[in-house]
C-alpha atoms as a PDB file:
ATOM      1  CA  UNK A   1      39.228  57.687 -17.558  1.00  0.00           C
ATOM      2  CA  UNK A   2      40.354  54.943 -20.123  1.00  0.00           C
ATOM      3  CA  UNK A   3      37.507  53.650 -22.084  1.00  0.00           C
ATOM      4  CA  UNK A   4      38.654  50.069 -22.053  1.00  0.00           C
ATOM      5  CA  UNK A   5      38.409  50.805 -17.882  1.00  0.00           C
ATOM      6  CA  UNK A   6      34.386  52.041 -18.001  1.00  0.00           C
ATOM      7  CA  UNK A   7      33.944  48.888 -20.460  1.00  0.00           C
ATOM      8  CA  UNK A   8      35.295  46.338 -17.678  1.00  0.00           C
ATOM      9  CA  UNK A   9      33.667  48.106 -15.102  1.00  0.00           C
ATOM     10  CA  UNK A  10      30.329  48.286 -16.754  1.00  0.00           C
ATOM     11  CA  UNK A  11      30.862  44.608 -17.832  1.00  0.00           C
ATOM     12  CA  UNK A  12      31.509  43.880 -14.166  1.00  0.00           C
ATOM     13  CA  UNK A  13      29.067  45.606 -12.710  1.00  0.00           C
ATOM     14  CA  UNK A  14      26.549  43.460 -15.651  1.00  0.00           C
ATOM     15  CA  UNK A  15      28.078  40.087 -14.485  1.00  0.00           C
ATOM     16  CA  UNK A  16      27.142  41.013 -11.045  1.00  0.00           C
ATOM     17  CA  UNK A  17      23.639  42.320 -11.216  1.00  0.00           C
ATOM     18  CA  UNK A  18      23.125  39.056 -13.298  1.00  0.00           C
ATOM     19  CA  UNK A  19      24.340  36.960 -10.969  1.00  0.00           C
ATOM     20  CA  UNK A  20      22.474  38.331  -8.207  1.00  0.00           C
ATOM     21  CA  UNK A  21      19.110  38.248 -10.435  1.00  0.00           C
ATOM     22  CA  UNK A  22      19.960  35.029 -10.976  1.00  0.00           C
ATOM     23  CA  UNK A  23      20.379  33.821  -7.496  1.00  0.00           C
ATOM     24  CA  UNK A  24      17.771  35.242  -6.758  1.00  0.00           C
ATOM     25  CA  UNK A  25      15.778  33.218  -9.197  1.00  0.00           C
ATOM     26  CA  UNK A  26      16.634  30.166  -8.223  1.00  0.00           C
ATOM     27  CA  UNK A  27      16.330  30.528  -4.815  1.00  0.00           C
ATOM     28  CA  UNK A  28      12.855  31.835  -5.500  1.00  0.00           C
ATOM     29  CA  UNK A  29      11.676  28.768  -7.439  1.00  0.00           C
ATOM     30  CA  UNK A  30      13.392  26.022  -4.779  1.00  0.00           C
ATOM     31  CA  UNK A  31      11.288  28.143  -2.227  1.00  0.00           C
ATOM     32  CA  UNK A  32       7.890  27.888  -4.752  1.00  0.00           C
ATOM     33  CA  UNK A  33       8.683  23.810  -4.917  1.00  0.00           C
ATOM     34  CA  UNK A  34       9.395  23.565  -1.426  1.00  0.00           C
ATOM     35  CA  UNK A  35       6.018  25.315  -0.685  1.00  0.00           C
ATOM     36  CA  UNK A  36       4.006  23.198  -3.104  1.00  0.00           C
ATOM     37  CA  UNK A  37       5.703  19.796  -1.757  1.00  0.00           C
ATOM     38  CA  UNK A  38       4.466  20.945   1.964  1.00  0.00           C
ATOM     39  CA  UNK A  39       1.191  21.713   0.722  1.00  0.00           C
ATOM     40  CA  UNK A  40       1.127  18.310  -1.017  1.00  0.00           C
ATOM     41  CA  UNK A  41       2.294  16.752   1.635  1.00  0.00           C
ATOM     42  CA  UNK A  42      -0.161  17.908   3.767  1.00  0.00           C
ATOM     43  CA  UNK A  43      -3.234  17.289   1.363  1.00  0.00           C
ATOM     44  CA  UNK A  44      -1.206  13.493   1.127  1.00  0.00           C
ATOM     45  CA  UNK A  45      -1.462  13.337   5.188  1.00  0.00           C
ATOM     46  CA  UNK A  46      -4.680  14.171   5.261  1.00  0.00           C
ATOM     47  CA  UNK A  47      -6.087  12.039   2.951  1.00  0.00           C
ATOM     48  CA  UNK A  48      -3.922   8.973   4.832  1.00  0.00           C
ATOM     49  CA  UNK A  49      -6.405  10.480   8.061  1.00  0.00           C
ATOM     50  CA  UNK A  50      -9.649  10.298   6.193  1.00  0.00           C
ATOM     51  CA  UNK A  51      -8.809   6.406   4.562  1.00  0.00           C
ATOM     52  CA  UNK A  52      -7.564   5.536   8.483  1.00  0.00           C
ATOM     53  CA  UNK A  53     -10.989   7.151   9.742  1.00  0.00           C
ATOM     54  CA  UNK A  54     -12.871   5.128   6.996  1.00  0.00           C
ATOM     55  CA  UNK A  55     -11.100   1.475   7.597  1.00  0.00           C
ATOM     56  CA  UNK A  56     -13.139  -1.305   8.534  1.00  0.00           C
ATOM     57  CA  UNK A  57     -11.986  -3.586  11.522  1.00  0.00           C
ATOM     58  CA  UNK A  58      -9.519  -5.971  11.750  1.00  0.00           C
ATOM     59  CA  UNK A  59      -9.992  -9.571  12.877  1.00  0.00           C
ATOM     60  CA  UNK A  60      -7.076 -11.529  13.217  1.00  0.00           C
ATOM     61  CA  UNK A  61      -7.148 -15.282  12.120  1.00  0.00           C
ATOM     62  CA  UNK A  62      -4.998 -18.505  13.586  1.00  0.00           C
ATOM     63  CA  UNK A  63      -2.007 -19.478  11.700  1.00  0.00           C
ATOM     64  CA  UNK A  64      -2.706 -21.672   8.847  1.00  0.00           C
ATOM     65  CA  UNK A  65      -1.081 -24.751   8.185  1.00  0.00           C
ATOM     66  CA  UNK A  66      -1.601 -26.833   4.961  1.00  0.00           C
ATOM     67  CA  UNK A  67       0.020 -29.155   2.267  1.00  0.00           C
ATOM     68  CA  UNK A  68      -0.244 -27.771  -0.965  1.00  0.00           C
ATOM     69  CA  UNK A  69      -1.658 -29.550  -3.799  1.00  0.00           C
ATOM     70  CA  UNK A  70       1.580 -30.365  -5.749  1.00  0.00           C
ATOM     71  CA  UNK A  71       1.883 -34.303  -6.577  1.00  0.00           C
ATOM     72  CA  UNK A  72       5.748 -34.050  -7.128  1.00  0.00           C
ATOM     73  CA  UNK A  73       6.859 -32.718  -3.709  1.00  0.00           C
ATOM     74  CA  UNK A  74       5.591 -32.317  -0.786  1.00  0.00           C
ATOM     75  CA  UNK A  75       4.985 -28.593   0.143  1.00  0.00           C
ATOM     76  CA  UNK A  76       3.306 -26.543   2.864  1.00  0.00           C
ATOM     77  CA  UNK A  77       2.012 -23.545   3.497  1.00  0.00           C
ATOM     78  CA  UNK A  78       1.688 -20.984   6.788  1.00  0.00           C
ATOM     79  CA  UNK A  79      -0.333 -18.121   6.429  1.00  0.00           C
ATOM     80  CA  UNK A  80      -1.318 -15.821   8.988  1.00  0.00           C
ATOM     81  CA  UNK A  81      -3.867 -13.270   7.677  1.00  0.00           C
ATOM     82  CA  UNK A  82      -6.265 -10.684   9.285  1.00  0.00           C
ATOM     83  CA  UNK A  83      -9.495 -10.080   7.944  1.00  0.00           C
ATOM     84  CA  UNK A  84     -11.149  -6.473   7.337  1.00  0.00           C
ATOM     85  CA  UNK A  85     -14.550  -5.660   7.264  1.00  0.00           C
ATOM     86  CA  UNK A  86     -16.451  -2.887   5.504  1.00  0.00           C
ATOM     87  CA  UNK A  87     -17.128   0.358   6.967  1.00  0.00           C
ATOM     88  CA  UNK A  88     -19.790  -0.183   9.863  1.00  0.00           C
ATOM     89  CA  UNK A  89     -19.844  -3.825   9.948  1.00  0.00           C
ATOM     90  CA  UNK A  90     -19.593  -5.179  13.500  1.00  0.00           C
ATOM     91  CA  UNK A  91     -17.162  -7.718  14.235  1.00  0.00           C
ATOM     92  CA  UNK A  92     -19.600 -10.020  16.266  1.00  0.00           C
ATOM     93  CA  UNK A  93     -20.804 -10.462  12.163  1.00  0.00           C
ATOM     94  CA  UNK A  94     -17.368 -12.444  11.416  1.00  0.00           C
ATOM     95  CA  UNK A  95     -17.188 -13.753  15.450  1.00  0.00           C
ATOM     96  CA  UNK A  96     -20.169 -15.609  15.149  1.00  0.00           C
ATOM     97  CA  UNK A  97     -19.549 -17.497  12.129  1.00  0.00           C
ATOM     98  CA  UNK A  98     -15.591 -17.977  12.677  1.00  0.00           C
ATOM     99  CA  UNK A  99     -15.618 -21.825  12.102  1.00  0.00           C
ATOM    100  CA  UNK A 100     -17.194 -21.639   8.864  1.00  0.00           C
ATOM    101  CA  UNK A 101     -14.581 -19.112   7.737  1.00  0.00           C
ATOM    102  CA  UNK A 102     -11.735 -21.081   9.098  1.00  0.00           C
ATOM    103  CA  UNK A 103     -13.273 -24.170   7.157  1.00  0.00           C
ATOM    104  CA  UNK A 104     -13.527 -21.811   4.021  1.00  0.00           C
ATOM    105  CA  UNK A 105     -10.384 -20.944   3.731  1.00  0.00           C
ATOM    106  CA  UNK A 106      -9.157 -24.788   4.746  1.00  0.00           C
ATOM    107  CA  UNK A 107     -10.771 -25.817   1.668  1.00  0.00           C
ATOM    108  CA  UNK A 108      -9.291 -22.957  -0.217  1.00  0.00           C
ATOM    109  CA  UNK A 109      -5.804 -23.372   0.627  1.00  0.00           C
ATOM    110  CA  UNK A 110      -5.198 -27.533   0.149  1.00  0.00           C
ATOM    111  CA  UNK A 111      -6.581 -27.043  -3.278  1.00  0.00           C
ATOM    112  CA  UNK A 112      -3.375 -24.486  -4.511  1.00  0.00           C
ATOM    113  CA  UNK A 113      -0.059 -25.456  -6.123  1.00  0.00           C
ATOM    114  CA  UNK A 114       3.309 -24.283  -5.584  1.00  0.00           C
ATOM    115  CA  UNK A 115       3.269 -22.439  -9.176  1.00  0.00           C
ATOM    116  CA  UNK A 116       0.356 -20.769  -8.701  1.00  0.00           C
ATOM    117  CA  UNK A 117       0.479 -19.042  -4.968  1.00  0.00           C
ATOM    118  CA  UNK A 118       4.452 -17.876  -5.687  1.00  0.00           C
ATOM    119  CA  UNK A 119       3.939 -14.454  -7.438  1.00  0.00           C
ATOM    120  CA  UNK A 120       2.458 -11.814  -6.428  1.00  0.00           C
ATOM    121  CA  UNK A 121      -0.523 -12.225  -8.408  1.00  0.00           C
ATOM    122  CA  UNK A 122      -0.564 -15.417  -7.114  1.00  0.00           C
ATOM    123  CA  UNK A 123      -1.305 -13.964  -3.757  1.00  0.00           C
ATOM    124  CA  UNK A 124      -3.611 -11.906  -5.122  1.00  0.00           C
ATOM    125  CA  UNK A 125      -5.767 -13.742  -7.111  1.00  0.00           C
ATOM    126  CA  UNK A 126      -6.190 -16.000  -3.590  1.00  0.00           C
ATOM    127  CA  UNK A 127      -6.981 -12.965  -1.713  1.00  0.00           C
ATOM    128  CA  UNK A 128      -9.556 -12.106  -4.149  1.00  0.00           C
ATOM    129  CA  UNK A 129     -11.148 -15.834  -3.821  1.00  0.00           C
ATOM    130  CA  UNK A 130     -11.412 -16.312  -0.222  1.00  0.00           C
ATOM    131  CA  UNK A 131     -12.556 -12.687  -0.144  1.00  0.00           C
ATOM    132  CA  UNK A 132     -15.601 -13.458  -2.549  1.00  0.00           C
ATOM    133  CA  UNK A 133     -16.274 -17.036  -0.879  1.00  0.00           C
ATOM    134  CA  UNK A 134     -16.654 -15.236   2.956  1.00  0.00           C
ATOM    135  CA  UNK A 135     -18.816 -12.710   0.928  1.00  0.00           C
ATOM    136  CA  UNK A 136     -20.807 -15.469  -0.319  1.00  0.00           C
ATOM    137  CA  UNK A 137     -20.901 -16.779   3.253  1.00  0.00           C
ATOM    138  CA  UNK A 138     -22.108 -13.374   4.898  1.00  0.00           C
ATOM    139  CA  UNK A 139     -24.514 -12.538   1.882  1.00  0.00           C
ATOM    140  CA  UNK A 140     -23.326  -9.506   1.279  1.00  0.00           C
ATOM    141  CA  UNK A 141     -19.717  -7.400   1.054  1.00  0.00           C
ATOM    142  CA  UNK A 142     -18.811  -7.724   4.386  1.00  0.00           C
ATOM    143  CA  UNK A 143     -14.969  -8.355   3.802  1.00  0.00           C
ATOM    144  CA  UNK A 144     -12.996  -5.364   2.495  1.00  0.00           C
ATOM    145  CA  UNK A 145      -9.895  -7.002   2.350  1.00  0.00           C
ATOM    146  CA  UNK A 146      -7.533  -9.914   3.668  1.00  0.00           C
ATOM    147  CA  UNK A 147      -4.245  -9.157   4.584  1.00  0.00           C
ATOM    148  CA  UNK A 148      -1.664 -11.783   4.805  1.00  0.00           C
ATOM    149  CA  UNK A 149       0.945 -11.329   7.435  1.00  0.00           C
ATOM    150  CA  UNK A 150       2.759 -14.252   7.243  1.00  0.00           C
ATOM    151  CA  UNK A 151       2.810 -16.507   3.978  1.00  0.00           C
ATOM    152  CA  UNK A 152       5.453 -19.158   3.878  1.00  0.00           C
ATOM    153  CA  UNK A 153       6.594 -21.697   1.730  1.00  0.00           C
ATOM    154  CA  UNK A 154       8.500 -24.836   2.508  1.00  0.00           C
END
């Protein structure tokens, strides 16, 4: 044979071998991620179970409807918001006392401006005070967290 002929077909057969090696690479390591993002995903679900298992109850409030405490313009606010409790606190806790936390958070919400409920940490910052005053109501950490699921502006 012509040596120029074993050279291509040695280069060929090279090419080849390398580009089934290297196929077989990369599928290997898109199979390796894959595995690891369905075992992540699963450690991911299950630690969504245990924080669902380990959530307080929810006690939804009344709408809210207040003027705001800018002097320029007249604004309001509606806010719906549930309440959670901690772990193992009964809801009869927050049932019993409901018209004192209703007038809590009456005297909370008058007393905000405009400027200072618009951003998020706005928000925040007012979730974190009427959280502390129904604590301060109840004693103790009873309330886990207020969500708001309504807030409006007009």
């Amino acid at each position: 044979m012509n040596k120029t002929l074993v050279i291509v077909i040695i280069a060929v057969a090279v090419l080849l071998i390398g580009g089934v090696g290297g196929g077989f690479y990369m599928i290997w390591n898109k199979l390796a991620d894959l595995d690891a993002r369905i075992q992540s995903e699963e450690v991911a679900d299950e630690e969504d179970e245990e924080q669902a298992a380990a959530m307080g109850a929810l006690f939804p409030l009344d709408t809210f409807i207040v003027n705001l405490a800018d002097e320029k313009s007249k604004r309001y606010l509606k806010v719906t918001m549930q309440i959670e409790l901690k772990e193992g606190e009964p809801l009869e806790l927050l049932e019993k006392r409901l018209v004192q936390v209703r007038d809590i958070i009456l005297m909370i919400l008058p007393t905000k401006r405009f400027q200072e409920i618009r951003s998020a940490d706005g928000k925040t910052l007012l979730r974190q005070e009427i959280m502390s005053r129904l604590n301060d109501l109840f004693k103790k950490e009873a309330v886990h967290n207020i969500y708001f699921t309504e807030f409006v502006v007009q």
